[in-house]
Protein backbone atom coordinates (compact mmCIF):
# COMPACT_ATOMS: atom_id res chain seq x y z
CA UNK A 1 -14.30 24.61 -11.58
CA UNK A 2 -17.17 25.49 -14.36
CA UNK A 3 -17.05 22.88 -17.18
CA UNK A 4 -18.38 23.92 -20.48
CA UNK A 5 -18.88 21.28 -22.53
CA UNK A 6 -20.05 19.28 -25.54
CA UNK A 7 -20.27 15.93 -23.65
CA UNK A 8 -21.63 14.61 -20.67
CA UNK A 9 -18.61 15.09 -18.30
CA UNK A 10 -17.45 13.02 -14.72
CA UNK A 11 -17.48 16.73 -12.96
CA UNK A 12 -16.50 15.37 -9.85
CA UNK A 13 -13.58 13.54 -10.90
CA UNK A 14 -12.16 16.58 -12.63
CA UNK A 15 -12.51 18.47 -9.43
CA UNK A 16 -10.98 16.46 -7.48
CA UNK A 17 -7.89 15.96 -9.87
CA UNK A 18 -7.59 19.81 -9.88
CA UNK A 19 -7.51 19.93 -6.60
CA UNK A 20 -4.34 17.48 -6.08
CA UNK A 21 -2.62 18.37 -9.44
CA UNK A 22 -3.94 22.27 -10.21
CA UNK A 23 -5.42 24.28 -7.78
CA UNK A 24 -5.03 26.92 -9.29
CA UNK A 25 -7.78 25.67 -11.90
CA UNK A 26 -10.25 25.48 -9.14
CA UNK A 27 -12.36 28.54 -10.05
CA UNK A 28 -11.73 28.96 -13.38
CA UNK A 29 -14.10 27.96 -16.18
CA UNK A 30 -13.19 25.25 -19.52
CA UNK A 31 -14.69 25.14 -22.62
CA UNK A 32 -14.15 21.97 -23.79
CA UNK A 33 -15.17 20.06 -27.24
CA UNK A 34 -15.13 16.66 -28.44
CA UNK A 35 -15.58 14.92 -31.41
CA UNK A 36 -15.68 11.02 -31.73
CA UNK A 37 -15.72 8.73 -34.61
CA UNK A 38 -15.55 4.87 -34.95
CA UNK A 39 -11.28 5.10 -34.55
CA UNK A 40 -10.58 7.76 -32.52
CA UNK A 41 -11.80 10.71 -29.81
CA UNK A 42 -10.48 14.06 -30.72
CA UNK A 43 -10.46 17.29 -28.10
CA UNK A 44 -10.00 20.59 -27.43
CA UNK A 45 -9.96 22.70 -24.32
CA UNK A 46 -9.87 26.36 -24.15
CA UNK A 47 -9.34 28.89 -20.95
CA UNK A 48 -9.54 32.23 -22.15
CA UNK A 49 -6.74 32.61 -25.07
CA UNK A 50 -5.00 29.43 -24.30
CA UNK A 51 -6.33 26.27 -26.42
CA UNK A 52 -5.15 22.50 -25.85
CA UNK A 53 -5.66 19.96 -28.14
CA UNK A 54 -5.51 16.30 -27.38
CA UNK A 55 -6.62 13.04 -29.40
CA UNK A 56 -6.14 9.32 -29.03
CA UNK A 57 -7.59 5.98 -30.60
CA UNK A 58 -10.86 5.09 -28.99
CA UNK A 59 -9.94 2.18 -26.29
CA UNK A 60 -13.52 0.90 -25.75
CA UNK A 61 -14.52 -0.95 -22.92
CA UNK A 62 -10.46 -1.03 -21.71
CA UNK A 63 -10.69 2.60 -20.56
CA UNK A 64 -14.30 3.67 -18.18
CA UNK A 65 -14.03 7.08 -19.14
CA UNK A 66 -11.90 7.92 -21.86
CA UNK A 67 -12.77 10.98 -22.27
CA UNK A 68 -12.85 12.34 -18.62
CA UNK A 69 -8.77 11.04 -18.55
CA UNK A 70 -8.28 13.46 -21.84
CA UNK A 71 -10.00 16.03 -20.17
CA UNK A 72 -7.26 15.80 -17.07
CA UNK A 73 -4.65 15.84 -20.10
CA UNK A 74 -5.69 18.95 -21.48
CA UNK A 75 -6.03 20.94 -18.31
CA UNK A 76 -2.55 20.09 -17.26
CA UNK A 77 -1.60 21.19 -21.14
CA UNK A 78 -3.20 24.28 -20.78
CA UNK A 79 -1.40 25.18 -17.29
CA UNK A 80 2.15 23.86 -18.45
CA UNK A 81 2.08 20.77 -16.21
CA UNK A 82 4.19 18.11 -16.47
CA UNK A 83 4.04 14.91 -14.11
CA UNK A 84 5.88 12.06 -13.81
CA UNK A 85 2.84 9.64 -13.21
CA UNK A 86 0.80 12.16 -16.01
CA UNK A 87 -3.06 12.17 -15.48
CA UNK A 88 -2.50 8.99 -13.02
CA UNK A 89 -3.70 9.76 -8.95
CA UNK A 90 -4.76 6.39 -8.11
CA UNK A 91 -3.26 4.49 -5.93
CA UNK A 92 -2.78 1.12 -7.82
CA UNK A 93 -1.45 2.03 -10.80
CA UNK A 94 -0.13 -1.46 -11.65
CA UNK A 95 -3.73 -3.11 -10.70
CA UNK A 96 -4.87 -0.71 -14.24
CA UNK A 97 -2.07 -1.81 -15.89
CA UNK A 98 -2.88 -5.58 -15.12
CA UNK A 99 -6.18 -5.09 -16.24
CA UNK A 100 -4.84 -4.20 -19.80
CA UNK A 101 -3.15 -7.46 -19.69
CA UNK A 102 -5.96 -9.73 -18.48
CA UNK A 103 -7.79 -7.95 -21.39
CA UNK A 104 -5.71 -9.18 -23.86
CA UNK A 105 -2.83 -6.21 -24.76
CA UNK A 106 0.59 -7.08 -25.36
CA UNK A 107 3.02 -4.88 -23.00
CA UNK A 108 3.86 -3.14 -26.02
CA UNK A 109 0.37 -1.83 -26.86
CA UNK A 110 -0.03 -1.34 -22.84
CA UNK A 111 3.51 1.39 -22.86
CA UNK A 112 2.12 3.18 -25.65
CA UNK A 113 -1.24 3.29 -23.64
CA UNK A 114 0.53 4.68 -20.57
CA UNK A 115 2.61 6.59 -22.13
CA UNK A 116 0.73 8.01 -24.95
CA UNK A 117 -2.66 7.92 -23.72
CA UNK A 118 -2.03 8.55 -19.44
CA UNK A 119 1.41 10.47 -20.10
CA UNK A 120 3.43 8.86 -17.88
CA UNK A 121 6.73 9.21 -18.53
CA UNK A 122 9.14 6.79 -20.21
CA UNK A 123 10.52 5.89 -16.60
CA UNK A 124 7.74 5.07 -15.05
CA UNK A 125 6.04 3.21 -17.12
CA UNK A 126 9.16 0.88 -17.56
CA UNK A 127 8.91 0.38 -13.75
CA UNK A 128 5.28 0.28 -13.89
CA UNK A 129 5.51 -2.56 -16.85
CA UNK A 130 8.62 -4.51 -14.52
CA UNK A 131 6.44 -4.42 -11.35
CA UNK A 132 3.51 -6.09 -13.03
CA UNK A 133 5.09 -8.64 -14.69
CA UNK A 134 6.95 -10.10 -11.27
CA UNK A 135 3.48 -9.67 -9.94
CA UNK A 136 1.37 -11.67 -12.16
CA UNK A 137 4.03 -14.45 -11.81
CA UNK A 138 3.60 -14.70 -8.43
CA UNK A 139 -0.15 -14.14 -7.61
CA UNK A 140 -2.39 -16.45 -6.54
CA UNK A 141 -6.19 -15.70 -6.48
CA UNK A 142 -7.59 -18.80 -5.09
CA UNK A 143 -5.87 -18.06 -2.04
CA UNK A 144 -6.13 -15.97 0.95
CA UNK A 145 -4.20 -13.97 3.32
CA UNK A 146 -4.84 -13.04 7.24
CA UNK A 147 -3.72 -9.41 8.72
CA UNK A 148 -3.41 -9.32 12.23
CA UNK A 149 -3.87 -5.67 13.84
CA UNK A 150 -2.13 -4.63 16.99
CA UNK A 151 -2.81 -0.93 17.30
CA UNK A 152 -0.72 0.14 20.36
CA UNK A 153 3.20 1.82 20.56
CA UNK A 154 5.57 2.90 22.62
CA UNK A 155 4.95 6.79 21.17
CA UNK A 156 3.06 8.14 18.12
CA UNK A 157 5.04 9.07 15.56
CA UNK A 158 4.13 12.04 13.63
CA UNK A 159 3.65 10.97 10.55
CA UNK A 160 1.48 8.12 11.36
CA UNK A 161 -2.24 7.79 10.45
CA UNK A 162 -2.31 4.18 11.14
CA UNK A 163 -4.89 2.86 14.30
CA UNK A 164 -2.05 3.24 17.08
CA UNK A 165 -2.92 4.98 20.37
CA UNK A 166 0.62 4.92 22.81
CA UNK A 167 0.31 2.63 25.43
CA UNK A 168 1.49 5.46 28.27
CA UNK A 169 -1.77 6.92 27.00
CA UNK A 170 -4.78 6.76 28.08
CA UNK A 171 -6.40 4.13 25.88
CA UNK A 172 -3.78 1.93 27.41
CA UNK A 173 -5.99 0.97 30.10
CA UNK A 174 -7.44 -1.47 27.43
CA UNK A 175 -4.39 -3.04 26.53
CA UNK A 176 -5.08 -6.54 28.18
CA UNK A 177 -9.03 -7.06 27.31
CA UNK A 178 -7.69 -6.04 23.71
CA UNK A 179 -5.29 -8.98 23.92
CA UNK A 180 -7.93 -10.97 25.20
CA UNK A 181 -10.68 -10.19 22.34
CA UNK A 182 -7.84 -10.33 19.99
CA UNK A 183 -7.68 -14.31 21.13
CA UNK A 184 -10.59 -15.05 21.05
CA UNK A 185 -11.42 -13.26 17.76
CA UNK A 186 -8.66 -15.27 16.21
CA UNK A 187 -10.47 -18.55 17.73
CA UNK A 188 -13.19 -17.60 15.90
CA UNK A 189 -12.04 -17.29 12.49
CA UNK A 190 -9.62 -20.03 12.98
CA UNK A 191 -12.72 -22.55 13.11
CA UNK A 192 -14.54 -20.99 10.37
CA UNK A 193 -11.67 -21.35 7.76
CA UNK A 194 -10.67 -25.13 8.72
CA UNK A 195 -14.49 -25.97 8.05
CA UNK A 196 -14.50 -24.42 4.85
CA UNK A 197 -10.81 -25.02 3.75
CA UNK A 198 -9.85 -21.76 3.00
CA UNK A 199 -6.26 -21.83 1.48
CA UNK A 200 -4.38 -18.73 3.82
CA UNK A 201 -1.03 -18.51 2.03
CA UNK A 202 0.42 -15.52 4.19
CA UNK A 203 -0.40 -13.93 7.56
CA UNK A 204 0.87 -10.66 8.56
CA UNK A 205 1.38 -9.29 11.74
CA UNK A 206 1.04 -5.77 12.10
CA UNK A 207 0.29 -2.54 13.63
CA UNK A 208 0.78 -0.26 15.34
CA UNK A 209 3.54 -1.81 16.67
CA UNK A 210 3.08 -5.51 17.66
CA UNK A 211 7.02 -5.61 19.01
CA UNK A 212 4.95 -3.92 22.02
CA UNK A 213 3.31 -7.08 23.41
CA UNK A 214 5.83 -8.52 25.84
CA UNK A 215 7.66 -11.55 25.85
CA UNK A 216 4.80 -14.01 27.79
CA UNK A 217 2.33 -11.87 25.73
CA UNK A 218 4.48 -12.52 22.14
CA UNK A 219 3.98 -16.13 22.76
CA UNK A 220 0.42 -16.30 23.50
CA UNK A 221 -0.39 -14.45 20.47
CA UNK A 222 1.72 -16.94 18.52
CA UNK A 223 0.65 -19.90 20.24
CA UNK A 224 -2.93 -18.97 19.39
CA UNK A 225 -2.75 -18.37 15.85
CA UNK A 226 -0.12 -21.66 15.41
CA UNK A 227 -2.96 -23.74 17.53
CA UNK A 228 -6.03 -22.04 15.29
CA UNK A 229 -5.42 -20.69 11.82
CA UNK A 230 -5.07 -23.61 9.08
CA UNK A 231 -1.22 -23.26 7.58
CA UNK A 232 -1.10 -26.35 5.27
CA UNK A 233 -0.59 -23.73 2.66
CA UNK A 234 1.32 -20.89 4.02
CA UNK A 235 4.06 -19.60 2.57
CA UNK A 236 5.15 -16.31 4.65
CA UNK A 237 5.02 -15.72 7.85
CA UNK A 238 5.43 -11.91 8.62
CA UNK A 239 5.74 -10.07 11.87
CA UNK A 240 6.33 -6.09 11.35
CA UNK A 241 8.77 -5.96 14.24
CA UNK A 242 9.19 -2.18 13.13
CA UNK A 243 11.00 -0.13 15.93
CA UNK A 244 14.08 -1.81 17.57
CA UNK A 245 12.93 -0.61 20.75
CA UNK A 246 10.75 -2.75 21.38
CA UNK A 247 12.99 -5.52 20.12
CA UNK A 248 15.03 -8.18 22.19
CA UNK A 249 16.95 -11.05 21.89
CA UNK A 250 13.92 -13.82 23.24
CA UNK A 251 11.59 -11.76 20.99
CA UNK A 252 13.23 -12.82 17.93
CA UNK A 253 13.88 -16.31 19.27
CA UNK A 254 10.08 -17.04 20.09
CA UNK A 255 9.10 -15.56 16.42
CA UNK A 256 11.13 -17.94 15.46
CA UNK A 257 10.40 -21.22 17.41
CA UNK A 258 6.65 -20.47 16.51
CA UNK A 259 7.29 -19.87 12.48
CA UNK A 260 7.44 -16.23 11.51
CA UNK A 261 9.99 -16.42 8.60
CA UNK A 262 10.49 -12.90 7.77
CA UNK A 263 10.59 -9.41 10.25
CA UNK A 264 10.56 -5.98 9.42
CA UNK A 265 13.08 -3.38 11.23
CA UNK A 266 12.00 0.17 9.91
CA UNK A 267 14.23 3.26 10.95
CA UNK A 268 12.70 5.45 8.05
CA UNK A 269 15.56 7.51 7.96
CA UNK A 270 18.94 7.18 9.98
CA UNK A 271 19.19 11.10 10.69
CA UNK A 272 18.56 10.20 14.71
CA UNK A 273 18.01 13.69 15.07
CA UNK A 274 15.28 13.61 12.70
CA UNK A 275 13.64 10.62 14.35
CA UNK A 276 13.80 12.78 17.86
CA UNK A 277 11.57 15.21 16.18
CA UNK A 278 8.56 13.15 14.81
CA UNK A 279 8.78 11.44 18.34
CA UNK A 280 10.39 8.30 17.31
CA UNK A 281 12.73 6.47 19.62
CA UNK A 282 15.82 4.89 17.83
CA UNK A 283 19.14 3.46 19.35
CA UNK A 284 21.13 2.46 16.53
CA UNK A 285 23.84 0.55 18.49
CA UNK A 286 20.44 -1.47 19.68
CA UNK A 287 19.17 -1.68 15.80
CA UNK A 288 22.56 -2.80 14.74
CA UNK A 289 22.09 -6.00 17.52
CA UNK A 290 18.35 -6.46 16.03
CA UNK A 291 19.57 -6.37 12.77
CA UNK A 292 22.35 -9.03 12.93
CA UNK A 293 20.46 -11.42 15.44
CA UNK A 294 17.85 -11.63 13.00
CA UNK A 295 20.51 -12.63 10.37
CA UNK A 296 22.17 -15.13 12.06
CA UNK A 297 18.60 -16.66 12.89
CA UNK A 298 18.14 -16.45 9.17
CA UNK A 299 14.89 -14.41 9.23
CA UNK A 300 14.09 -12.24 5.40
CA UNK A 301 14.51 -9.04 6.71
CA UNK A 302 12.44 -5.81 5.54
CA UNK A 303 13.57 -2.00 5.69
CA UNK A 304 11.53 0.51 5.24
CA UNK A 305 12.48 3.76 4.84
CA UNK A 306 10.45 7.38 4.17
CA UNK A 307 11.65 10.45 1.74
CA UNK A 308 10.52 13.97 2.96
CA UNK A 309 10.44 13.87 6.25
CA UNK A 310 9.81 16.96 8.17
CA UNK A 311 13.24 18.58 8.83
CA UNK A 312 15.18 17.02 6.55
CA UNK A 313 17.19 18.07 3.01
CA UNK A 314 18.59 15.98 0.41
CA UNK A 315 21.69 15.65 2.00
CA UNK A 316 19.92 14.11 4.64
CA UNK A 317 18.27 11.61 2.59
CA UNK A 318 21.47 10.79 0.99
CA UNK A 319 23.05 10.41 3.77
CA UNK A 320 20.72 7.67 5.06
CA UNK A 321 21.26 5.79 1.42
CA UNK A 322 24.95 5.79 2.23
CA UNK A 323 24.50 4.17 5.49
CA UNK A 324 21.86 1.68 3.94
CA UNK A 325 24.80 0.38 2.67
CA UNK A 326 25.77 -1.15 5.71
CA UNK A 327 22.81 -3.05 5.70
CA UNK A 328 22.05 -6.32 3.75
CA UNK A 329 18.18 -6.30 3.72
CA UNK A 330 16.51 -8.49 1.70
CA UNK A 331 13.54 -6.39 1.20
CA UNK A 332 13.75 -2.37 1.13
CA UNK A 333 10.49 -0.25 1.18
CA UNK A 334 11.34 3.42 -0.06
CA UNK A 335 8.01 5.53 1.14
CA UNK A 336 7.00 9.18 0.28
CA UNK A 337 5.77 11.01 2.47
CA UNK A 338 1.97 11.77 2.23
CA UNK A 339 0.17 14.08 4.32
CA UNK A 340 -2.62 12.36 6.18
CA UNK A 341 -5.77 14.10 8.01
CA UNK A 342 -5.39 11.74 11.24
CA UNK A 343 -1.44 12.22 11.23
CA UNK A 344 0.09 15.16 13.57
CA UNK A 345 1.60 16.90 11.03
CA UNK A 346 -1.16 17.27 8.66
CA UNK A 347 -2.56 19.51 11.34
CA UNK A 348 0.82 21.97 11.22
CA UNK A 349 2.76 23.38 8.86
CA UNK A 350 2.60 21.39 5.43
CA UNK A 351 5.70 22.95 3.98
CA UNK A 352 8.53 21.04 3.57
CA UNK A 353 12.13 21.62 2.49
CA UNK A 354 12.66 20.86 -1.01
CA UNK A 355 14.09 17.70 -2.61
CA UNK A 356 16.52 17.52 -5.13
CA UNK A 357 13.96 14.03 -6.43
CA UNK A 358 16.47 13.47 -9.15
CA UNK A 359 19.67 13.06 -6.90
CA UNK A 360 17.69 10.85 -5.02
CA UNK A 361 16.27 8.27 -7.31
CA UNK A 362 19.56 7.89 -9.11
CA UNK A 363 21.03 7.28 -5.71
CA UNK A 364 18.44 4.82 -5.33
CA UNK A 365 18.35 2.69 -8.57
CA UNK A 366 22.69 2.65 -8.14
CA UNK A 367 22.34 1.37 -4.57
CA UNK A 368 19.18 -1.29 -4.95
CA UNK A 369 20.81 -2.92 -8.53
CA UNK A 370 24.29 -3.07 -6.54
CA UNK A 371 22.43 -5.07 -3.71
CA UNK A 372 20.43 -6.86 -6.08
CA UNK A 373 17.23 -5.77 -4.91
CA UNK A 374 14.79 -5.31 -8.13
CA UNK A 375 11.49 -3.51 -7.67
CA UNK A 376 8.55 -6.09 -7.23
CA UNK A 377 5.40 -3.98 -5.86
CA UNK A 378 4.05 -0.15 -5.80
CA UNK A 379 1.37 1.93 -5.26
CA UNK A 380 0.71 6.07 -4.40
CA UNK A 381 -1.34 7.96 -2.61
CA UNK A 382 -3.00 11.17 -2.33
CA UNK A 383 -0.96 14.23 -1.58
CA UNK A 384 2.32 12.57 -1.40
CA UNK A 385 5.58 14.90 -1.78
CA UNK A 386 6.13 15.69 -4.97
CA UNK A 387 4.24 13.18 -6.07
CA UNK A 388 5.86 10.31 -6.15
CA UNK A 389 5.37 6.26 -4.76
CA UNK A 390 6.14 3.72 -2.15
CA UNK A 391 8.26 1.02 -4.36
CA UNK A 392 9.14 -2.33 -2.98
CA UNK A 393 12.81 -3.88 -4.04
CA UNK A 394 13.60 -7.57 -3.19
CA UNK A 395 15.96 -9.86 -4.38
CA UNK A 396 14.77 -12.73 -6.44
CA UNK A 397 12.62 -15.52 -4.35
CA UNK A 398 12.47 -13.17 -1.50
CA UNK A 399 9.63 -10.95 -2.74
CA UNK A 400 6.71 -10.39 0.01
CA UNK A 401 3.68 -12.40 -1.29
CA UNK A 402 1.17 -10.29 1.23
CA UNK A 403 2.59 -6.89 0.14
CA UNK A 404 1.86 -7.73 -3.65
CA UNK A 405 -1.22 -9.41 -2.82
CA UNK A 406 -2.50 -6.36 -0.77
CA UNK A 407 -1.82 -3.92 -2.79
CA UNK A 408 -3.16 -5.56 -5.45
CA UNK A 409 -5.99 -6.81 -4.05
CA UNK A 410 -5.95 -9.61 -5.80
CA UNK A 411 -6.71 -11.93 -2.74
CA UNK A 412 -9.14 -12.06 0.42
CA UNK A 413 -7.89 -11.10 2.88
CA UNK A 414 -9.23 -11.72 6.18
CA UNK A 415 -8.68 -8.63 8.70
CA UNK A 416 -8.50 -9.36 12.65
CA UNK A 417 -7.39 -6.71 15.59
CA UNK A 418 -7.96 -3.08 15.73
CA UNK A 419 -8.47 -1.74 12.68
CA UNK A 420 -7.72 -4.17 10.58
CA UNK A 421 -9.94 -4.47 7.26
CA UNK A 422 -11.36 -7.72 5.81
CA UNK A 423 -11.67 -7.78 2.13
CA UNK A 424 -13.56 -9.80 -0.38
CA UNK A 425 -12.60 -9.73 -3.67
CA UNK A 426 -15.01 -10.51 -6.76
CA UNK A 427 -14.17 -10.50 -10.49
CA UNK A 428 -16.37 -8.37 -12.61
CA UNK A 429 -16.77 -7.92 -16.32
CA UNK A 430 -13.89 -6.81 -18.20
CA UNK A 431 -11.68 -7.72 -15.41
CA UNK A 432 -12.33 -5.13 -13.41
CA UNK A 433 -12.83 -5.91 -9.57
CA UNK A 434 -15.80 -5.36 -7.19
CA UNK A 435 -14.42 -5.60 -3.54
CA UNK A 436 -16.57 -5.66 -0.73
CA UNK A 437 -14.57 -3.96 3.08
CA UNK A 438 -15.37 -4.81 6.73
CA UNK A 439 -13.45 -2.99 8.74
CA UNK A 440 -13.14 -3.58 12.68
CA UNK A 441 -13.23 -0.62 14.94
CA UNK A 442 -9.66 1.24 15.13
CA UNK A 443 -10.67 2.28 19.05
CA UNK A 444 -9.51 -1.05 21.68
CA UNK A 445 -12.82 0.13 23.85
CA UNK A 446 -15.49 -0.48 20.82
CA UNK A 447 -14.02 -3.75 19.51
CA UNK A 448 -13.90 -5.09 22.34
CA UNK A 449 -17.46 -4.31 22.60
CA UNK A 450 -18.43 -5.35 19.34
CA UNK A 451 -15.98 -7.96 18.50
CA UNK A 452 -18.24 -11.08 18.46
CA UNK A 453 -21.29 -9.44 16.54
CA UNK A 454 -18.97 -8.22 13.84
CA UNK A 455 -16.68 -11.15 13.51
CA UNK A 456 -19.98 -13.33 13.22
CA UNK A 457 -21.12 -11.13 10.35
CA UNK A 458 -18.10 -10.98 8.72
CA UNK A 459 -17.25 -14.57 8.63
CA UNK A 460 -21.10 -15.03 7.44
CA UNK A 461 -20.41 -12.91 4.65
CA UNK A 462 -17.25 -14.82 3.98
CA UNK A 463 -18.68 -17.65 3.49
CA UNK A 464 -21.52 -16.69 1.21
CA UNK A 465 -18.66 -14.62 -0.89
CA UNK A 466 -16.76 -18.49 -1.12
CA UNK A 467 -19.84 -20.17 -2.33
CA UNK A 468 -20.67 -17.67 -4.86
CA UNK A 469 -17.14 -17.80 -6.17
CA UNK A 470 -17.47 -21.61 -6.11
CA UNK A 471 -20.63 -21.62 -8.30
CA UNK A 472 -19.32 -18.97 -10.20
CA UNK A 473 -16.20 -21.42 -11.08
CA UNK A 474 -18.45 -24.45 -11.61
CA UNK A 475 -21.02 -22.31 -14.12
CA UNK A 476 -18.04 -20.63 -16.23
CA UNK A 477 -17.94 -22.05 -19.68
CA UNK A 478 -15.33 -24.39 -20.44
């Protein structure tokens, strides 16, 4: 795309939102103007006989480049675009809009921003605004969180991008010196943060799918992270038990005896035909018996479930709503699908059948404010079907504390297993957030091999990053 401007522009930015939002814009050239004054920026964008005009109050230092987000404005005005999420492709939309409010707006200035200024519509920024307010009641930045990594399944679904290699396969062979780093990597850091009482408020179990590790295996891993990670302060206690079929009934008794307090059983859809396709196991007479032992044992249970799967039509996503309503979760994850490079089907045929998104939402909001469920965290990503978001619902008090705080990243989190990423978060001017990732090696044969000279530098670096923050705290002005 050939800018022609007035201005100094953010070329690559521009690009790159043409390329997700109009591709058809890719080789054509702009003329753009602008003209500023104390108040306000005004603009105008012309491609061949069609002009755009767009104008807004100067934000200042609330907005890093006013003028390149007008610029994304105009070009979808000039080739009749309309989004729901506007000129917005992040993925933490709400982490901008808490930035307004740690900046001083009111929520009513920070709608007419989003809607006015970003042009996202009415709805969304109403479930934008909801989202961030549950959020900034409930985080905690002095605190921490721990992500444990197990990236090994049963089979690879074909959606997935996350570090997962099948077991059967032949990066199995690693399987039991992963296990083995994996405890002593968690040894490691356990020391570290009792010395320097680090408050961990949640630890996450993930994957991959950790309901792999067998039932000996399940309580090592437990026992280990019981006998070394400091839980004076924890508050959740999550273990992303994902597929049923690795589930039994001892499974869920051992997470239990050894703390976990909440479990995730994720079908994505409940078309089992579907589920046969993207290479997903799924016994539903075996889910039902997951789903009600972990009940009774009176674990918060998380569903997750994704829209657009390959194969499937709206009636087919409807249909899985109606059957949600079975269900009693106490968290529900509804996930669009985004195409991935490392995922299987981003290599095939991207075309999908077409969603009536409508239908579907209002299907949604009836069944989550029957059950109670309100939406309490979101984000986007990249090339997701027709562009929409992963939204978290959860009934009051049962909202997942490491999901907001992720997504947000709003705390350090401390990343161990295959994979997983450590990051350290540091407050910048204008509330805007510097974060610093280590990420350990998604292959089982290179962390093992490096597993002691990274974990030493990361936990160095963790430690510097706590006493800067502490000096930081004991030098701020009172």
């Amino acid at each position: 795309m050939e800018l022609i401007a007035n201005f100094q522009t953010n070329k690559n930015s521009i690009a790159e939102f043409a390329r997700i939002m109009i591709p058809e814009a890719i080789d054509e050239a702009i003329v753009l103007n602008a003209e500023e004054s104390g108040e306000g920026i005004e603009m105008r964008a012309v491609r061949g006989n069609n002009t755009a005009f767009f104008s807004y109050r100067n934000l200042g230092f609330l907005v890093e480049d006013q003028k390149s987000t007008m610029i994304k404005i105009l070009l979808l005005r000039l080739y009749g675009k309309r989004h729901p999420w506007g000129s917005l492709t992040g993925v933490r939309p709400t982490k901008l809009m808490k930035r307004f409010f740690l900046n001083g707006c009111s929520a009513g200035e920070i709608r007419d921003i989003f809607e006015n200024f970003y042009q996202v519509s009415e709805e969304k920024a109403a479930l934008l605004l909801e989202v961030v307010q549950k959020e900034m009641a409930l985080l905690n930045p002095e605190a921490m969180n721990v992500y444990i990594g197990i990236p090994f399944c049963p089979t690879k679904c074909s959606y997935c991008s996350f570090a997962s290699y099948e077991l059967s396969g032949g990066v199995g062979r690693y399987y039991r010196d992963f296990l083995e780093t994996l405890r002593e990597e968690i040894r490691m850091a356990g020391n570290m943060l009792k010395e320097d009482r680090f408050k961990v408020e949640s630890i996450y179990i993930g994957g991959g799918t950790p309901g792999i590790l067998g039932e000996d295996e399940l309580k090592d891993l437990l026992k280990n992270v019981r006998d070394n990670v400091e839980n004076r302060f924890l508050k959740e206690f999550t273990f992303e038990a994902g597929r049923e079929d690795t589930l039994t009934e001892e499974k869920l008794r051992i997470l239990k005896d050894f703390g976990v307090g909440r479990i995730s059983l994720n079908p994505q859809t409940f078309k089992e035909a579907t589920l046969l396709k993207i290479n997903r196991k799924f016994d539903r007479e075996h889910f039902d018996k997951m789903y009600e032992l972990a009940k009774e044992m009176n674990f918060l249970v998380n569903m997750d479930f994704i829209i657009g799967l390959p194969y499937e039509y709206t009636e087919d996503v409807l249909y899985t709503l109606e059957e949600l309503e079975q269900y009693d979760p106490d968290n529900l994850t509804i996930h669009a699908l985004a195409f991935k490079r490392r995922a299987r089907l981003f290599q095939g045929n991207k075309e999908r059948n077409p969603l009536d998104r409508v239908a579907i939402e209002e299907r949604i909001r009836d069944l989550t404010g029957r059950k109670g469920l309100r939406p309490y965290y979101l984000y986007r990503q990249k090339n997701l079907i027709d562009w929409g978001e992963n939204t978290g619902y959860a009934r009051k008090g049962t909202e997942s504390l490491f999901n907001m705080e992720m997504i947000e990243e709003n705390q350090c989190t401390l990343g161990l297993g295959g994979g997983a990423i450590t990051k350290l978060i540091t407050k910048k001017e204008h509330n805007r957030d510097f974060v610093q990732r280590f990420i350990n090696p998604k292959d089982p044969a290179l962390y093992i091999r490096e597993m002691r000279a990274r974990t030493a530098e990361k936990l160095e670096k963790l430690k510097l990053w706590s006493l800067q923050r502490q000096e930081r705290t004991t030098s701020a002005p009172m």
